[in-house]
C-alpha atoms as a PDB file:
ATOM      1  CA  UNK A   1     -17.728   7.433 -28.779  1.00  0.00           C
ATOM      2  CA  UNK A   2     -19.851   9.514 -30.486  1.00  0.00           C
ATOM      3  CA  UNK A   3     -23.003  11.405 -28.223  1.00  0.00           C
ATOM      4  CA  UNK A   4     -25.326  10.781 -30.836  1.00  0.00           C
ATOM      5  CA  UNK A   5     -29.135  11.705 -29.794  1.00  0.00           C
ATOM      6  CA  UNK A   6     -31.890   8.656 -30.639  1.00  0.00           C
ATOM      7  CA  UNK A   7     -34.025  10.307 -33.088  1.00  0.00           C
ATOM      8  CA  UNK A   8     -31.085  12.528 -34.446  1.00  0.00           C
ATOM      9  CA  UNK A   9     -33.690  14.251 -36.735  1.00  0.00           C
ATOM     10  CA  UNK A  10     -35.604  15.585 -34.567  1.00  0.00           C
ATOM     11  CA  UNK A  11     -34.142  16.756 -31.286  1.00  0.00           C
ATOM     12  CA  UNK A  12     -31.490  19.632 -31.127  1.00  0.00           C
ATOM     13  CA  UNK A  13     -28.585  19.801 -32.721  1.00  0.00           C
ATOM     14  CA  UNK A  14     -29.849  17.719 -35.517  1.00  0.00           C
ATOM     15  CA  UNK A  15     -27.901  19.100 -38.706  1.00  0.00           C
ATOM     16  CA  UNK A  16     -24.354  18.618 -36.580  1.00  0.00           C
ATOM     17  CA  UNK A  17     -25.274  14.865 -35.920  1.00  0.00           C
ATOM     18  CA  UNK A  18     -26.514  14.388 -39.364  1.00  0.00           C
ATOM     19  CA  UNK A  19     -23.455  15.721 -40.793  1.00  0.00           C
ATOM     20  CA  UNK A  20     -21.551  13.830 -38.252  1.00  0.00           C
ATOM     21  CA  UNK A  21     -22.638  10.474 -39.083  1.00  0.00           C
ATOM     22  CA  UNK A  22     -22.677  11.077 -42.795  1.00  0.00           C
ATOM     23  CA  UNK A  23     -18.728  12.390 -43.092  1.00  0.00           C
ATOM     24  CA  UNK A  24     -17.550   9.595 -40.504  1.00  0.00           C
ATOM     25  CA  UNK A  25     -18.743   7.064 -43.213  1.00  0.00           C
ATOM     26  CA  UNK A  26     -17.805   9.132 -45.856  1.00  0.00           C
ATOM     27  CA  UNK A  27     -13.756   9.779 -44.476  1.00  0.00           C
ATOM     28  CA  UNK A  28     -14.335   5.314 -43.566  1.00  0.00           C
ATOM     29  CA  UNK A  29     -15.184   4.580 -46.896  1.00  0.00           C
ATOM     30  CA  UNK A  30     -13.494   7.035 -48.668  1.00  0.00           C
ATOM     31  CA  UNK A  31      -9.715   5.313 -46.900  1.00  0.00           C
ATOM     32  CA  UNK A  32     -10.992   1.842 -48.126  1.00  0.00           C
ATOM     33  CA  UNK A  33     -11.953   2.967 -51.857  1.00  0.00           C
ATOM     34  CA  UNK A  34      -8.855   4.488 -52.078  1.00  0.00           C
ATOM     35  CA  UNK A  35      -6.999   1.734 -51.289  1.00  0.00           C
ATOM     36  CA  UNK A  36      -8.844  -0.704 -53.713  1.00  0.00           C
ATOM     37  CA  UNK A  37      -8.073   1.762 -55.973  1.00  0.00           C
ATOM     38  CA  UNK A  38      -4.289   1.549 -55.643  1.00  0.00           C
ATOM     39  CA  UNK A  39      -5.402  -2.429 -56.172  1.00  0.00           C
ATOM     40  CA  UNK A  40      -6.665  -2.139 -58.966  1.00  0.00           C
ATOM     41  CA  UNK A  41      -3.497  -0.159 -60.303  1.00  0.00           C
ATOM     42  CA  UNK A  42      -1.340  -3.071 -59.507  1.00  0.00           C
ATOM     43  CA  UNK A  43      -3.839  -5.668 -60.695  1.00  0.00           C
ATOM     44  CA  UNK A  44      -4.895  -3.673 -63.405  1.00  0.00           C
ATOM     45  CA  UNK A  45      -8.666  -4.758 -63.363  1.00  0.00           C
ATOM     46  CA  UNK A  46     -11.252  -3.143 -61.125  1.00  0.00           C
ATOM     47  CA  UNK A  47     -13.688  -5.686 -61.289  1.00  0.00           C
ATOM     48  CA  UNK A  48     -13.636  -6.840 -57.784  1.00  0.00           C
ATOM     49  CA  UNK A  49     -15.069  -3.389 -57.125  1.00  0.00           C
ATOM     50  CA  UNK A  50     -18.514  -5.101 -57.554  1.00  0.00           C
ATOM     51  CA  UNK A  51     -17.565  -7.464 -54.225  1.00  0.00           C
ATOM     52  CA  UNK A  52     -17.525  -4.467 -51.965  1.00  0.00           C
ATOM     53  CA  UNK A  53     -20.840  -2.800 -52.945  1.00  0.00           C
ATOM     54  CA  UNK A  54     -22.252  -5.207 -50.506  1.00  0.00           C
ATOM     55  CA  UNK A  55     -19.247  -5.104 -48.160  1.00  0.00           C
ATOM     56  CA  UNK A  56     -19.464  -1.236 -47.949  1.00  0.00           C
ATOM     57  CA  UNK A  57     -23.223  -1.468 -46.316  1.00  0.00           C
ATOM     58  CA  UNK A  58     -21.727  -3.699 -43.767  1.00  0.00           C
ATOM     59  CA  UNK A  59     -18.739  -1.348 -43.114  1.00  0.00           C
ATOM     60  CA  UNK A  60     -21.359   1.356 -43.137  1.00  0.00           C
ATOM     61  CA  UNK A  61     -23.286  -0.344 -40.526  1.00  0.00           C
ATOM     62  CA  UNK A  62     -20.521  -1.435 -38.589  1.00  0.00           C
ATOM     63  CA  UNK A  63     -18.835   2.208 -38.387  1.00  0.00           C
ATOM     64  CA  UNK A  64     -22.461   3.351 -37.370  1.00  0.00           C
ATOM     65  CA  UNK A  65     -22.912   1.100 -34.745  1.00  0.00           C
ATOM     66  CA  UNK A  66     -19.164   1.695 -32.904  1.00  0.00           C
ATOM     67  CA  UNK A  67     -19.627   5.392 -32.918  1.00  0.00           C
ATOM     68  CA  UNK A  68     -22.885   5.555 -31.076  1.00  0.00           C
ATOM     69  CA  UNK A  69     -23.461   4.590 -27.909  1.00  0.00           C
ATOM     70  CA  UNK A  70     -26.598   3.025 -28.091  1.00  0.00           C
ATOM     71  CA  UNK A  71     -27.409  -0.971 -27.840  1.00  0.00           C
ATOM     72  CA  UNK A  72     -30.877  -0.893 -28.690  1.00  0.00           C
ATOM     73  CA  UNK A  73     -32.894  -3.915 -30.131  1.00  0.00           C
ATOM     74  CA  UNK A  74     -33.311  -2.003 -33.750  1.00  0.00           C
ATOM     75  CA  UNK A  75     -29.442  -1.219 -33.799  1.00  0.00           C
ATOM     76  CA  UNK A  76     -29.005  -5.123 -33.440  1.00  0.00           C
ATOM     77  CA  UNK A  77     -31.257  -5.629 -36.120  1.00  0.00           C
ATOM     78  CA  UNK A  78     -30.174  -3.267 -38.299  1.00  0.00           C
ATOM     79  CA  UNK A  79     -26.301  -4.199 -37.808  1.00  0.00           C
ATOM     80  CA  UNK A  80     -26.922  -8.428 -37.970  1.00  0.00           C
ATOM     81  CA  UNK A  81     -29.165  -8.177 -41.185  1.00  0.00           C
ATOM     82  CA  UNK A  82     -26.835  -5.556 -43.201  1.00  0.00           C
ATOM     83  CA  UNK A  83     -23.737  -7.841 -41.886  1.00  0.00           C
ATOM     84  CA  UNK A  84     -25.514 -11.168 -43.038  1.00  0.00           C
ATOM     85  CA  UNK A  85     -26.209  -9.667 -46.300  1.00  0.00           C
ATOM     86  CA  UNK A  86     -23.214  -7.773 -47.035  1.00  0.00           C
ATOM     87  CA  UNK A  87     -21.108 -11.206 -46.288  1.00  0.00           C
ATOM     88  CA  UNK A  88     -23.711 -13.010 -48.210  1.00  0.00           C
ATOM     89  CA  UNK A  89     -23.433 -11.319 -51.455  1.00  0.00           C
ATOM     90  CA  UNK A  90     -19.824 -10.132 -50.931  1.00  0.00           C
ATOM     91  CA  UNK A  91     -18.617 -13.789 -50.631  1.00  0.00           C
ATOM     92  CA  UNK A  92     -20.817 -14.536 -53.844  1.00  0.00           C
ATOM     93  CA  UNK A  93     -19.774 -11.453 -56.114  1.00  0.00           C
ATOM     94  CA  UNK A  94     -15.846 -12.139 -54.573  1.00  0.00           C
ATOM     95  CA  UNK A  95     -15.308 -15.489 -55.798  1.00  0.00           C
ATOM     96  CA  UNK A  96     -17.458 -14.933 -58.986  1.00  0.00           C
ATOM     97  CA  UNK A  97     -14.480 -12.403 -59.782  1.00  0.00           C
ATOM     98  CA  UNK A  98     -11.332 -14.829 -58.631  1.00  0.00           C
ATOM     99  CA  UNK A  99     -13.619 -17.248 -60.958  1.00  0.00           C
ATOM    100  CA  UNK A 100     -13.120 -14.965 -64.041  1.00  0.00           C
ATOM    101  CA  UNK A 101      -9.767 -15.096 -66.118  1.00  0.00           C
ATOM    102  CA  UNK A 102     -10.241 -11.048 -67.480  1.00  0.00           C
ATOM    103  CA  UNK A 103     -12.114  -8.189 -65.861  1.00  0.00           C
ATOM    104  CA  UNK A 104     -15.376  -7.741 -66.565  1.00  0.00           C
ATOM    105  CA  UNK A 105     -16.363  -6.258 -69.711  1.00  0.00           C
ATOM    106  CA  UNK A 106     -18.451  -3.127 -68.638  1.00  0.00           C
ATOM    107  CA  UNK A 107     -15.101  -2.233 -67.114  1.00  0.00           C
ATOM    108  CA  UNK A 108     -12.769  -2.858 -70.691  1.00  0.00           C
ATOM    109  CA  UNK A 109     -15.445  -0.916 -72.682  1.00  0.00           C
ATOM    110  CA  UNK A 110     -14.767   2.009 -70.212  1.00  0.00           C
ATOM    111  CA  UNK A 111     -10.970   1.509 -70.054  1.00  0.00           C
ATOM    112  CA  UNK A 112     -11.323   1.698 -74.372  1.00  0.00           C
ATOM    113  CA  UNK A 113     -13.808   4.921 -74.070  1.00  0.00           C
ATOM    114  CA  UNK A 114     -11.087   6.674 -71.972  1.00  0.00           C
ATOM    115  CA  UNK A 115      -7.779   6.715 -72.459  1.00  0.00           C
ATOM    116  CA  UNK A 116      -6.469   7.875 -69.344  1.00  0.00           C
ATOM    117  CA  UNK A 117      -8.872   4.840 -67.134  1.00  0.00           C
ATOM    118  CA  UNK A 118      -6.862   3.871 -64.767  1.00  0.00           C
ATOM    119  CA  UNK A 119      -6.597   7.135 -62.869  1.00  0.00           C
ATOM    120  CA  UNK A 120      -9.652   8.225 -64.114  1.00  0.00           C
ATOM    121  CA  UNK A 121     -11.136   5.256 -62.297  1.00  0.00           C
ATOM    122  CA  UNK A 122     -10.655   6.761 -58.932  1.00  0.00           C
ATOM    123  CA  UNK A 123     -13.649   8.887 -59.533  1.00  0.00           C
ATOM    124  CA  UNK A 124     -15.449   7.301 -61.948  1.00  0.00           C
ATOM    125  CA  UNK A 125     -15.628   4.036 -60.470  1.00  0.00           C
ATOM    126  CA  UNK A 126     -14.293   3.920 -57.150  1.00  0.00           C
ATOM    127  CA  UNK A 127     -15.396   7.220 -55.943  1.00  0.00           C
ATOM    128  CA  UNK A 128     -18.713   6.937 -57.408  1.00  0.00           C
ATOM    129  CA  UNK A 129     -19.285   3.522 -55.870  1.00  0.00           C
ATOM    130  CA  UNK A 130     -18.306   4.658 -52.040  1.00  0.00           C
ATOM    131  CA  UNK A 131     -20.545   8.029 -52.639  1.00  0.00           C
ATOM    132  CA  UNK A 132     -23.508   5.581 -53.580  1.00  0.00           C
ATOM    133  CA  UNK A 133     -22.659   3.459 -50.534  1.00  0.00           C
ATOM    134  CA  UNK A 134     -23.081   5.902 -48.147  1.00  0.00           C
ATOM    135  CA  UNK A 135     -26.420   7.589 -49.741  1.00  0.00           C
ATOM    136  CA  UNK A 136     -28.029   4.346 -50.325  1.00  0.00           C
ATOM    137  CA  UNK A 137     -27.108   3.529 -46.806  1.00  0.00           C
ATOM    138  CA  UNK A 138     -28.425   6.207 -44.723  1.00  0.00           C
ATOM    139  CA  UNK A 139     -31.656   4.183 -43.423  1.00  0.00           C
ATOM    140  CA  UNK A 140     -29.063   2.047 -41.476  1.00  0.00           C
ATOM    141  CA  UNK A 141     -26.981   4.973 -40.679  1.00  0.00           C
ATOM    142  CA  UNK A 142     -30.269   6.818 -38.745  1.00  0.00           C
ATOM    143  CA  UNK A 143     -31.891   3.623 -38.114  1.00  0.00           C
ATOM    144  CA  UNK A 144     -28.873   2.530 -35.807  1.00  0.00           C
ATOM    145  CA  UNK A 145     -29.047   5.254 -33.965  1.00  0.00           C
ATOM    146  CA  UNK A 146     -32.613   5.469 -32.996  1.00  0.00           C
ATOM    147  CA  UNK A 147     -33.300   3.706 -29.464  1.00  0.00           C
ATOM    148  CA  UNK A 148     -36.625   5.660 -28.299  1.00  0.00           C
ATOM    149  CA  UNK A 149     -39.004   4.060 -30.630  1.00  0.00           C
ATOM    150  CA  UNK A 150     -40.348   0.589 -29.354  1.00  0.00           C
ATOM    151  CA  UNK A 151     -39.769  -2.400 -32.026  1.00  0.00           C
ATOM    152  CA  UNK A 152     -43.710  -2.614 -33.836  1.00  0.00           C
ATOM    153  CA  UNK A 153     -45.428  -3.600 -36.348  1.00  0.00           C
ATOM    154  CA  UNK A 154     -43.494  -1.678 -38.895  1.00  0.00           C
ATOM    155  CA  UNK A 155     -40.363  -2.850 -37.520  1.00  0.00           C
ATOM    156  CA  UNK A 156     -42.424  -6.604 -38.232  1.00  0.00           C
ATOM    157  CA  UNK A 157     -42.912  -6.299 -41.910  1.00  0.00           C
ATOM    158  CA  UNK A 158     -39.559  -4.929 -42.597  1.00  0.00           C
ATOM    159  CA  UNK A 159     -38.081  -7.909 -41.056  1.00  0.00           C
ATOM    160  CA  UNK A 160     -40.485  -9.881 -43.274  1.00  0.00           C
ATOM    161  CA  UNK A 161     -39.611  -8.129 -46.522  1.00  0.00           C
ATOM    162  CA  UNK A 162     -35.599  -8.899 -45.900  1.00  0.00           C
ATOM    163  CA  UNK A 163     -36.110 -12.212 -45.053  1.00  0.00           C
ATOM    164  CA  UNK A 164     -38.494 -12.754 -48.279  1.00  0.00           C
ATOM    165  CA  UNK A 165     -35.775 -10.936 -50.220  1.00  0.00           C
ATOM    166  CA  UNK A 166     -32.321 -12.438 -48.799  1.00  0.00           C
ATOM    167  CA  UNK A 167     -33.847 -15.685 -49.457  1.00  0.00           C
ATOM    168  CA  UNK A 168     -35.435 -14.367 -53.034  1.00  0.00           C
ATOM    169  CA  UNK A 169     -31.407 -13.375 -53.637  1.00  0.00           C
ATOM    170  CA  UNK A 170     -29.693 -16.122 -51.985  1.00  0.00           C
ATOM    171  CA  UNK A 171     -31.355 -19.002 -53.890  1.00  0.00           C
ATOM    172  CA  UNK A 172     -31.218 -17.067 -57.153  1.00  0.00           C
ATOM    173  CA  UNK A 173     -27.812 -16.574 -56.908  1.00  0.00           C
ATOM    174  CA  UNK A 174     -26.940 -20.216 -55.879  1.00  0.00           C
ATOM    175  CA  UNK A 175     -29.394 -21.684 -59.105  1.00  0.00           C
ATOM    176  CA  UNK A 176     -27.732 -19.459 -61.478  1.00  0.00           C
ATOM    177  CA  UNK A 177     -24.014 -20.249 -59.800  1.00  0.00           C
ATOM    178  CA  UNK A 178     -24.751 -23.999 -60.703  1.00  0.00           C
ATOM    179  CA  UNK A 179     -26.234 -23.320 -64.001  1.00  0.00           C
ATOM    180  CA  UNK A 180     -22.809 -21.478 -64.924  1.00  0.00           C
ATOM    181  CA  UNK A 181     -20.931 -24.217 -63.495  1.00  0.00           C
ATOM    182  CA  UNK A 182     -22.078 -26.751 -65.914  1.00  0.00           C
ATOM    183  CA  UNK A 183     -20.539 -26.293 -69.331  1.00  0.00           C
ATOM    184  CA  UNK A 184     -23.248 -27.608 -71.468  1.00  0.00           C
ATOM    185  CA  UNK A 185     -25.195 -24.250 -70.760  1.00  0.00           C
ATOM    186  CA  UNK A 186     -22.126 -22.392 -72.136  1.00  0.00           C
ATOM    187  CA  UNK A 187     -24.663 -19.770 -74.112  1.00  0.00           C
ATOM    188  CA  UNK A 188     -27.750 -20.747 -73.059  1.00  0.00           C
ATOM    189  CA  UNK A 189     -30.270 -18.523 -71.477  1.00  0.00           C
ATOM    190  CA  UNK A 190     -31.120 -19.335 -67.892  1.00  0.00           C
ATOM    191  CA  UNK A 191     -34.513 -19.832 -66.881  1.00  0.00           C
ATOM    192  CA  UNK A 192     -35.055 -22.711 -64.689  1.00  0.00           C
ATOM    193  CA  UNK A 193     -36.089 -22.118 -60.945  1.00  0.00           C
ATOM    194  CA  UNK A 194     -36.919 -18.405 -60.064  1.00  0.00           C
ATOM    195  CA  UNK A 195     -35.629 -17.408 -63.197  1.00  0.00           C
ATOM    196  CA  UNK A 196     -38.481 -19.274 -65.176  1.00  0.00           C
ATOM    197  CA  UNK A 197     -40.395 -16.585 -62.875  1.00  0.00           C
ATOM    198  CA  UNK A 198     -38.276 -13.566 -63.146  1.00  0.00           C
ATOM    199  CA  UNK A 199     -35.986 -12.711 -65.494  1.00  0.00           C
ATOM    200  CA  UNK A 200     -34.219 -10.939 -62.508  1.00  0.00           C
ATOM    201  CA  UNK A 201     -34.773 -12.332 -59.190  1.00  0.00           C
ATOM    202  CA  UNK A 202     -31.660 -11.616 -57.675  1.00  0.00           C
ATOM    203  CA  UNK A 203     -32.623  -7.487 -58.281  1.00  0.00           C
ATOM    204  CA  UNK A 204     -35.718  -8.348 -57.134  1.00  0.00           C
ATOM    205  CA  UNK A 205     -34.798  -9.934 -54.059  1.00  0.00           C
ATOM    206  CA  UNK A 206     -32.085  -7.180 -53.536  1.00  0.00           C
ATOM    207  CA  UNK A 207     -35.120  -4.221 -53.608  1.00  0.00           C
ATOM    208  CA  UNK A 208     -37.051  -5.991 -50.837  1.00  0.00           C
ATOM    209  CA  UNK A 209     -34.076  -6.362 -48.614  1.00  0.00           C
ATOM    210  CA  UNK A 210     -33.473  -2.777 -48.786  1.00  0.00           C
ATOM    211  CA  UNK A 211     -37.168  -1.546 -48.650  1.00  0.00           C
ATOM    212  CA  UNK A 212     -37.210  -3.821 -45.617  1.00  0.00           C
ATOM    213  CA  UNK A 213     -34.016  -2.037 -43.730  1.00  0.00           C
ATOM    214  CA  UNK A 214     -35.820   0.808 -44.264  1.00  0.00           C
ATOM    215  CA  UNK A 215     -39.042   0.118 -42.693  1.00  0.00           C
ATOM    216  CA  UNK A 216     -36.802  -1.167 -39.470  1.00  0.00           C
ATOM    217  CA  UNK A 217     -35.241   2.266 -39.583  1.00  0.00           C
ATOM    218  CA  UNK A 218     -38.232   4.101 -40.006  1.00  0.00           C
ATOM    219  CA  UNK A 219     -39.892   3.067 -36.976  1.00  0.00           C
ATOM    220  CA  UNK A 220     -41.970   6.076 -35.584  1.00  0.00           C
ATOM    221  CA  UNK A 221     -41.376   7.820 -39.003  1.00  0.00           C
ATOM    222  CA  UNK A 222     -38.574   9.654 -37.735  1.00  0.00           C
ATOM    223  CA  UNK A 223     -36.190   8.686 -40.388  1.00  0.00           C
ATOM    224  CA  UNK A 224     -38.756   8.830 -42.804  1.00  0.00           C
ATOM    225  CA  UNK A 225     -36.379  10.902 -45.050  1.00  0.00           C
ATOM    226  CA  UNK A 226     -33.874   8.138 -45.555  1.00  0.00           C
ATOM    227  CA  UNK A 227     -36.597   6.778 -47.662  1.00  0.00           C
ATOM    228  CA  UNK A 228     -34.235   8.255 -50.193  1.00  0.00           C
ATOM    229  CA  UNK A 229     -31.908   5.018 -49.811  1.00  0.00           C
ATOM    230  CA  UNK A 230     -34.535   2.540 -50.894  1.00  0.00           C
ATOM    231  CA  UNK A 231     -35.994   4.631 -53.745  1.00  0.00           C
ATOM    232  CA  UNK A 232     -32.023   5.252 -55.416  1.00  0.00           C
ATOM    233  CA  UNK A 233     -31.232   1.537 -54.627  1.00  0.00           C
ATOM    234  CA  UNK A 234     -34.428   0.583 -56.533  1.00  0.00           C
ATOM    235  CA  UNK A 235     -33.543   3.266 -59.218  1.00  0.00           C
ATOM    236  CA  UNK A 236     -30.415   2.178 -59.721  1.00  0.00           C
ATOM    237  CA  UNK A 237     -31.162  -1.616 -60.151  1.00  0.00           C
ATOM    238  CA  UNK A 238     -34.020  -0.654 -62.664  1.00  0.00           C
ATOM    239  CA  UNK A 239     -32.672   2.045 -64.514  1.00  0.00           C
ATOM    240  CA  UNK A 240     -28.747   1.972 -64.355  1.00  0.00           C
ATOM    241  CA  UNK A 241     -26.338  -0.599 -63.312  1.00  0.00           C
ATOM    242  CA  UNK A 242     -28.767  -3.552 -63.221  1.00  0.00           C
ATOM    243  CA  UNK A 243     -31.961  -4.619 -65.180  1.00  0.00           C
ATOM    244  CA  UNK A 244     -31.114  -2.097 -68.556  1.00  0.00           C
ATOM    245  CA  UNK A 245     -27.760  -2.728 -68.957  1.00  0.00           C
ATOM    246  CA  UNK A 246     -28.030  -6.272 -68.619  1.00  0.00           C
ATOM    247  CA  UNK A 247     -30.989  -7.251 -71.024  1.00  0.00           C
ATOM    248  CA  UNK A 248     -28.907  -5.002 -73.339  1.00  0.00           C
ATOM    249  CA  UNK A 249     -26.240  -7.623 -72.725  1.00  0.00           C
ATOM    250  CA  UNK A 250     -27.905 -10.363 -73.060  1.00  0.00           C
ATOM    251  CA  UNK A 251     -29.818  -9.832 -76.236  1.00  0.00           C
ATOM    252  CA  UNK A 252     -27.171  -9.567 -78.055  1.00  0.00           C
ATOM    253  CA  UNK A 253     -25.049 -12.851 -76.591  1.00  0.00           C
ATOM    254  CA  UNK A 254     -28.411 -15.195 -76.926  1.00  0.00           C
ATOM    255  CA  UNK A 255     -30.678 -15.804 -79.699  1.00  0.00           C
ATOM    256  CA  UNK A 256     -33.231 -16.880 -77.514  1.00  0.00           C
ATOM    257  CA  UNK A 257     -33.152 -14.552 -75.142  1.00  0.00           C
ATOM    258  CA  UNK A 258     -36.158 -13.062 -77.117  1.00  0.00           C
ATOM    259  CA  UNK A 259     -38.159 -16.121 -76.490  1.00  0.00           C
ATOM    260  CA  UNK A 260     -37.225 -16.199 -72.612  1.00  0.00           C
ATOM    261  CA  UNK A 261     -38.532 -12.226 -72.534  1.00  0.00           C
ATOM    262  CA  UNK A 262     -42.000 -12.743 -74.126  1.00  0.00           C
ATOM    263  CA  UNK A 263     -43.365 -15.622 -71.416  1.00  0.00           C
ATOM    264  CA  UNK A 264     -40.978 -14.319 -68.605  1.00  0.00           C
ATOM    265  CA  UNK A 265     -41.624 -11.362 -65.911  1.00  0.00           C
ATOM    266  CA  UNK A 266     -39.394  -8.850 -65.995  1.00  0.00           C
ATOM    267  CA  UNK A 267     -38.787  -8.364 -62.666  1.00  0.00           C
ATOM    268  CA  UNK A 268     -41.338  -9.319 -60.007  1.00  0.00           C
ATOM    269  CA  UNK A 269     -41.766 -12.986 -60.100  1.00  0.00           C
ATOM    270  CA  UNK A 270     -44.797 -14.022 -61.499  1.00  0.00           C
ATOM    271  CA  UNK A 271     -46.303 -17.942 -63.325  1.00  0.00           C
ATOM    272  CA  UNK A 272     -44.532 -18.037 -67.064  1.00  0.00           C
ATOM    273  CA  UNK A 273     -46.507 -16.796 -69.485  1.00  0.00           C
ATOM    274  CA  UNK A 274     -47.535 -19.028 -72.642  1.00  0.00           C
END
């Protein structure tokens, strides 16, 4: 194993265990992506890239965990509640994709923009998708490994906010699963259960899980930096993959989707407005 010091930040020989850490999960990942990639070649859809995203975390955590030597109560924490959500939402996104006869259509519009998509996808999708994985991921990279901080208050709250969110992004997911499942809302807009609240719940959910790892892997505010994982996770839902390119989406598949946006938050849940 690894000899990888408990606050690796700030004791000596910081910037080797750092860059350790960092290109283990990045040569980990990198083998796995690679692989789907081939996949995808043969299959000749990449949608079921969107499964791992959550998956990655866990292998992340789990590649963390076996290379340090160091079974401390946060390093639990940190590896059961990445596991239970990566297998959560994995499991979900995975059989939402067996569940879909063509790949999805963010992917075709690419594979029409570029003509060369399916080796262009290594990088553009694939590669992308494992770099993000491992930057996102860094509070449970440094979190793992610090064992001299006692568990606190901080620790406390984190655990609060991903519970509040895994259950926020759990239930979503399940009432919006069985609204798809019943054909007579073929076209309809959802917004029954958290979604009469938020037209997003499932992001939202998904920020507080991740703004709780963090706050478990902060601890005595020596990983304070991977506060960068959090704040590109949150970025990233709001700005780019998630909430933007969605509503786009949407507003021009439903003509009530208009409607559901003037007496429905955005994306913290809040009582529908009149």
């Amino acid at each position: 194993m690894l000899s990888v010091p408990c606050s690796p930040l700030l004791q000596k020989g910081s910037f080797l265990t750092a860059f350790s850490l960092i290109g283990l999960n990045l040569f980990v990942v990198g083998v796995i992506v690679v692989c789907l990639w081939l996949l995808s070649l043969r299959l000749k859809d990449v949608s079921f890239v969107d499964a791992f995203w959550p998956i990655g975390f866990g292998v992340v955590a789990w590649t963390t965990y076996l290379a340090v030597d160091n079974p401390h109560p946060r390093s639990l924490l940190l590896l059961g509640f990445t596991t239970l959500w990566a297998l959560r939402l994995g499991t979900y996104l995975l059989a939402r994709w067996l569940g879909e006869p063509h790949e999805d259509k963010r992917y075709q519009a690419m594979r029409r923009n570029r003509p060369h998509f399916a080796w262009q996808s290594i990088y553009v999708v694939f590669g992308l998708q494992g770099s993000l994985i491992v930057i996102v991921g860094v509070p449970v990279i440094f979190g793992i490994t610090n064992a001299e901080a006692p568990l606190g208050w901080i620790d406390a709250l984190g655990v609060l906010l991903f519970t509040a969110g895994f259950m926020i992004e759990s239930i979503s997911d399940s009432q919006l699963a069985a609204f798809r499942r019943d054909k007579t809302n073929a076209g309809k807009v959802m917004d029954q259960g958290l979604w009469a609240w938020s037209r997003h719940p499932n992001y939202f959910g998904n920020t507080l899980i991740w703004w709780g790892l963090f706050l478990i892997a902060v601890s005595d505010m020596a990983n304070l930096w991977t506060v960068v994982g959090p704040i590109l996770m949150t970025w990233l839902i709001l700005r780019v993959s998630g909430v933007v390119m969605l509503e786009k989406g949407l507003r021009q598949s439903k003509s009530d989707y208009d409607a559901y946006v003037a007496r429905t938050s955005a994306f913290v849940p809040l009582p529908p407005r009149k």
